[in-house]
Protein backbone atom coordinates (compact mmCIF):
# COMPACT_ATOMS: atom_id res chain seq x y z
CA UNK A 1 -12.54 12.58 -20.46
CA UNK A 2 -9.92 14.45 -22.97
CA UNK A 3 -6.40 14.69 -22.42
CA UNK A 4 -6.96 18.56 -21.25
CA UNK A 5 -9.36 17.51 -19.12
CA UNK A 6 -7.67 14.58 -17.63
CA UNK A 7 -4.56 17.06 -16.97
CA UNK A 8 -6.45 19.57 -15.44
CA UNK A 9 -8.36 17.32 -13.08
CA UNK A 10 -4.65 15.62 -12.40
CA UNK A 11 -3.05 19.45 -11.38
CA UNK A 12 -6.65 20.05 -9.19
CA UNK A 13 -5.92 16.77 -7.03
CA UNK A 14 -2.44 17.32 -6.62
CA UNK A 15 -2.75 20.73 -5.79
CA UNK A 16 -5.52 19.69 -3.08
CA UNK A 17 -2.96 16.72 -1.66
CA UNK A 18 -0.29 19.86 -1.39
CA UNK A 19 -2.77 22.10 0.51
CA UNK A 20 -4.44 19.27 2.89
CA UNK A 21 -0.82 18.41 4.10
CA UNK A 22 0.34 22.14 4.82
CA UNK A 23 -2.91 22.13 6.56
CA UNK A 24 -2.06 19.48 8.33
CA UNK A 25 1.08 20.47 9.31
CA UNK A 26 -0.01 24.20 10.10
CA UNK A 27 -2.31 22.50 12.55
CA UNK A 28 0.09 20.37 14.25
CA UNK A 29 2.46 23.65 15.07
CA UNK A 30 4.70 22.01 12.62
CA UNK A 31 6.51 23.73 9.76
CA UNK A 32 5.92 23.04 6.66
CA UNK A 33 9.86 21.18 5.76
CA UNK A 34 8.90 18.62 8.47
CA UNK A 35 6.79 16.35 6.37
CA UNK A 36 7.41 14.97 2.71
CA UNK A 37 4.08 14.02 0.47
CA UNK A 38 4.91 10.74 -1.56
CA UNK A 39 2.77 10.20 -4.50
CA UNK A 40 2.02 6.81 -4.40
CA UNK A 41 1.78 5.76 -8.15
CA UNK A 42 1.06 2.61 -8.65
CA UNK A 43 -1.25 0.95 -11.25
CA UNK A 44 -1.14 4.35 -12.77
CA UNK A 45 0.50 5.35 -15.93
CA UNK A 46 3.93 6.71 -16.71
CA UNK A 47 2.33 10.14 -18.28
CA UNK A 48 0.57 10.61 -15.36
CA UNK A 49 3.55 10.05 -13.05
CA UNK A 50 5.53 12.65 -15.13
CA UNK A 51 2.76 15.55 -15.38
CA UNK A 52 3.03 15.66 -11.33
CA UNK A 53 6.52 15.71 -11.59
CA UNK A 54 6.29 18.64 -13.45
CA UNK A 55 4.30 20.22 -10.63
CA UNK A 56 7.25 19.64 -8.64
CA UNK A 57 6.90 15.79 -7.22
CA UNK A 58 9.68 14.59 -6.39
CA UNK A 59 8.94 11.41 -4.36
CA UNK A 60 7.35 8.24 -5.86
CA UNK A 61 5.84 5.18 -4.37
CA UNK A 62 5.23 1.76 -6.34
CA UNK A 63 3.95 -1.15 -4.62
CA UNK A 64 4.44 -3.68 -8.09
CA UNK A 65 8.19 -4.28 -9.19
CA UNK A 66 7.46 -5.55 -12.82
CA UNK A 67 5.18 -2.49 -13.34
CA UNK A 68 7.43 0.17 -11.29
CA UNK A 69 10.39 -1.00 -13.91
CA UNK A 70 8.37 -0.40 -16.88
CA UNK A 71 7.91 3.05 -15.63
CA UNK A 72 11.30 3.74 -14.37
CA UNK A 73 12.72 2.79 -17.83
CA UNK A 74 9.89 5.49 -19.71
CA UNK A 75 10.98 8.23 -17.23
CA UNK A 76 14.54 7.82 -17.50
CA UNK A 77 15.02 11.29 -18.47
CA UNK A 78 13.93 12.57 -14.79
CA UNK A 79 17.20 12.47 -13.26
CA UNK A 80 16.10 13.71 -9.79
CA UNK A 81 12.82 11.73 -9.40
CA UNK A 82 12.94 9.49 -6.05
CA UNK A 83 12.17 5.75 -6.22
CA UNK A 84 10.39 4.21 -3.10
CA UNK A 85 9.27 0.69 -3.04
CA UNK A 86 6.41 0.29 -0.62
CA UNK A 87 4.83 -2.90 -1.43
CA UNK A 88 5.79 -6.38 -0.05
CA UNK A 89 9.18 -7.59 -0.52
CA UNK A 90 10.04 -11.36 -1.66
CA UNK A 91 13.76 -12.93 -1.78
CA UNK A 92 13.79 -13.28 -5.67
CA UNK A 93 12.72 -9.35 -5.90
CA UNK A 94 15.26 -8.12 -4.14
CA UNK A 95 18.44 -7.67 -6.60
CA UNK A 96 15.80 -5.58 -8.85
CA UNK A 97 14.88 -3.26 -5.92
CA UNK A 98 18.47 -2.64 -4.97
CA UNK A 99 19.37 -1.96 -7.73
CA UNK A 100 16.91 0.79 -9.33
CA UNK A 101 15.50 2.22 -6.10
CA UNK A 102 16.53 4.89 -3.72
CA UNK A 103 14.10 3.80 -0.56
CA UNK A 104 12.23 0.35 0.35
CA UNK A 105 9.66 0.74 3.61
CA UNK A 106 8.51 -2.72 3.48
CA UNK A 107 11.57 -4.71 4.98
CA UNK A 108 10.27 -6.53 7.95
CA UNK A 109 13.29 -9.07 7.61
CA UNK A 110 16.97 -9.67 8.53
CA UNK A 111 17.51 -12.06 5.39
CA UNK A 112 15.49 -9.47 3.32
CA UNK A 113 17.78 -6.88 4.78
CA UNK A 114 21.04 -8.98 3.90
CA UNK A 115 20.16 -9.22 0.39
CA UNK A 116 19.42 -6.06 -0.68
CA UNK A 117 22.89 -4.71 1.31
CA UNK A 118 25.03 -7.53 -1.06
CA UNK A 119 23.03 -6.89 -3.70
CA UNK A 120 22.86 -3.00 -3.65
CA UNK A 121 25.78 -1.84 -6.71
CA UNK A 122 28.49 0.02 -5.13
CA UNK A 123 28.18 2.97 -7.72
CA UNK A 124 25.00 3.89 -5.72
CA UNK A 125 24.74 5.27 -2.66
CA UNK A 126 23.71 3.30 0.03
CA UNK A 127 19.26 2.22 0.36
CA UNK A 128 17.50 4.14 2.45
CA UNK A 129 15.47 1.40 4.62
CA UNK A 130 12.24 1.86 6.14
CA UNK A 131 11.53 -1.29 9.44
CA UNK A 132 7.87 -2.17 8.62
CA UNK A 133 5.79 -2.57 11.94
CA UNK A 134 2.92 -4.71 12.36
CA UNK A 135 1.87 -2.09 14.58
CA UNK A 136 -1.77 -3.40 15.40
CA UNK A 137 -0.93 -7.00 15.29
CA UNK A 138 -3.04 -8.22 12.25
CA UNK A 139 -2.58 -11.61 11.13
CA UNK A 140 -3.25 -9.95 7.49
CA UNK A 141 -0.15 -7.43 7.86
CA UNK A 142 3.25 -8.13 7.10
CA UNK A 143 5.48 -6.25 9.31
CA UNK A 144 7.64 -6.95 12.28
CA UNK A 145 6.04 -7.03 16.11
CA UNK A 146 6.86 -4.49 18.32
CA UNK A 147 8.63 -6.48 20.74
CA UNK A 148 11.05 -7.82 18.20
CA UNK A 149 11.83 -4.67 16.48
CA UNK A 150 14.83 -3.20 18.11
CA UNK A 151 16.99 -6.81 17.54
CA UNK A 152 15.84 -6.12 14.18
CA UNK A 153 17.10 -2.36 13.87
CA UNK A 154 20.46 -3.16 15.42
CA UNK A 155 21.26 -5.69 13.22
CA UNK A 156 20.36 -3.97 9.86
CA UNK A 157 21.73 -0.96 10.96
CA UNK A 158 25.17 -3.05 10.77
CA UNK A 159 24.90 -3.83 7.33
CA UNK A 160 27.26 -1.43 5.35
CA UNK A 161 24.72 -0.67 1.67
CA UNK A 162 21.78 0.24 4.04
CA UNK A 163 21.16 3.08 5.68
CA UNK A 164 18.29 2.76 8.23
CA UNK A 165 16.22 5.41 8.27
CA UNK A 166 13.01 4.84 10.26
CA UNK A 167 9.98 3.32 10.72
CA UNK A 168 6.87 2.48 8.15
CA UNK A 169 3.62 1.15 9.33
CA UNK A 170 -0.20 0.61 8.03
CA UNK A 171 -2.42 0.73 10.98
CA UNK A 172 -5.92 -1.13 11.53
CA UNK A 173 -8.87 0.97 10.17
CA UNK A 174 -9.85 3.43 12.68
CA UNK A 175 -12.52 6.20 12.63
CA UNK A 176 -12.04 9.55 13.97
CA UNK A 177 -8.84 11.12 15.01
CA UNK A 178 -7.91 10.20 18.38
CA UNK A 179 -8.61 6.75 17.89
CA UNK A 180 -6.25 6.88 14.36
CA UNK A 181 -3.87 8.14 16.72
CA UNK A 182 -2.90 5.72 18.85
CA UNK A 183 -1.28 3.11 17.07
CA UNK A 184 0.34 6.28 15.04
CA UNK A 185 1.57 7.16 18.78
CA UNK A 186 3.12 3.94 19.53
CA UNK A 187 5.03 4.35 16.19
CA UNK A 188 6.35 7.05 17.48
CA UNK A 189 7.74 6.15 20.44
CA UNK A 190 9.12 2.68 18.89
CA UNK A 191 11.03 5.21 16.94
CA UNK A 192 11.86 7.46 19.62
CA UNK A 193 12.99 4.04 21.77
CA UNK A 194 15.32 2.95 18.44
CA UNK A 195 16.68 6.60 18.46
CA UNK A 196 17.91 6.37 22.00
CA UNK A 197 19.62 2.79 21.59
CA UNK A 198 21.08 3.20 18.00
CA UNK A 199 22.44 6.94 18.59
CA UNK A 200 24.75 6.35 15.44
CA UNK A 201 22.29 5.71 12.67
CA UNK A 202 20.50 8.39 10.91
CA UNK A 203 16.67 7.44 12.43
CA UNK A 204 14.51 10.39 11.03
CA UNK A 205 11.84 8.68 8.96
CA UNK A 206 8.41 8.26 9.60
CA UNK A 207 6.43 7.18 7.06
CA UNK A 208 3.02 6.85 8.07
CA UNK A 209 -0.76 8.35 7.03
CA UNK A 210 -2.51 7.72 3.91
CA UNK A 211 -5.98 9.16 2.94
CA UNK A 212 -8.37 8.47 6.08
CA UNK A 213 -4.92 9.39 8.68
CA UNK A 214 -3.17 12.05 7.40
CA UNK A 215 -4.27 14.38 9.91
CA UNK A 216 -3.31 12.18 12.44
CA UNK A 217 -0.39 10.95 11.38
CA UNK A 218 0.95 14.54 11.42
CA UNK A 219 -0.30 14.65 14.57
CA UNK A 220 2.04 12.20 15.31
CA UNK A 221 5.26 12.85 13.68
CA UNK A 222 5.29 11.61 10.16
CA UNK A 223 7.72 12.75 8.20
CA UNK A 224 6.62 10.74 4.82
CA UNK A 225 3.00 10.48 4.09
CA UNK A 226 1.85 8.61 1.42
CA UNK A 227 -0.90 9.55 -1.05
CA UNK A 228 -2.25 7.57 -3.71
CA UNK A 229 -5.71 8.44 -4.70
CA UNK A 230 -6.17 11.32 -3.35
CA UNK A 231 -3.75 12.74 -6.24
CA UNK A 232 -4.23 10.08 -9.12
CA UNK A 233 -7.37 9.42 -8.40
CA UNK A 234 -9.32 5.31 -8.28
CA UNK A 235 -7.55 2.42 -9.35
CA UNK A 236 -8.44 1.01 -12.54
CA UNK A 237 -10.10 -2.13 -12.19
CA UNK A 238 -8.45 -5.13 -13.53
């Protein structure tokens, strides 16, 4: 595939992302500021990264710090571009995520939590923190239980370079709508339940819905959903 080709076939998929999410969100008797598309770019190239920021993506996801930094440092010149780091979290990655990202949705942690708040530089503003949720109990999934979430919340929201912002989750594999829905639901109300006894923090987030969900994660109140190949397109194979 040429270059021209390639770029084309890029704008086409993006475009497609933009139009299945106002869809979406038309649907749901939302409007169309209530959900944010973030392009979720990783394994995939810094050129590619910039050509949909030149279609007006702001938001970024990368899952892989080493790679994410090799990007970040090629794309320097994008002053307005928004860093999310959505893969799993370890102690000794921390200081490099606090320091050259503006959200992580993975932290599932109080010591996690603690770390990036000390390490965060004080020239930045504070990190935007997504609580992942082990919302349908997998032994597989990272995340925190449901029952243990709001000791969680209250004590990150105390630490003073975070600002907690909401709730990230991957659900079980479901097919068809409704059933997609439900752990998307109790998302939702874990949210709605933080809202209500942490009236002080800023709780707005959502970030929920990939590919097979989106639909019904709009259904459902997300305010970030998060696209990967559905705008890039496969990952390359090792």
């Amino acid at each position: 595939m040429t270059d021209i080709a390639l770029n084309e076939s890029l704008d086409y998929s993006y475009g497609q992302a933009r139009e299945r999410l106002r869809k979406a969100l038309e649907n749901a008797g939302r409007t169309q500021d209530d959900a944010k598309l973030l392009a979720v770019s990783k394994t995939k190239p810094a050129a590619m990264i910039r050509q949909v920021w030149q279609l007006g993506q702001r938001e970024f996801g990368e899952n892989y710090l080493q790679e994410a930094l090799g990007k970040q440092a090629e794309l320097a010149d994008l002053d307005d571009i928004v860093w999310h780091f959505i893969g799993p979290l370890q102690s000794n990655k921390t200081r490099a995520v606090a320091e050259h990202f503006d959200w992580v949705h993975s932290v599932d942690r109080l010591k996690i939590a603690k770390r990036l708040s000390e390490q965060r530089p004080t020239h930045l503003a504070p990190l935007n923190i997504c609580l992942q949720v082990n919302i349908s109990r997998e032994e597989s999934k990272a995340g925190v239980l449901p029952e243990e979430l709001e000791e969680l919340a209250k004590e990150v929201a105390t630490l003073p370079n975070l600002h907690l912002r909401g709730l990230m989750a991957i659900p079980a594999p479901a097919q068809g709508v409704d059933a997609q829905r439900q752990p998307l639901a109790a998302l939702r109300e874990a949210l709605a339940s933080l809202q209500s006894s942490l009236p002080n923090a800023p709780l707005d987030t959502l970030s929920m819905g990939m590919s097979d969900d989106l639909e019904a994660a709009v259904l459902e109140g997300a305010t970030l959903v998060r696209l990967g190949t559905a705008i890039f397109g496969a990952r390359q194979s090792a």
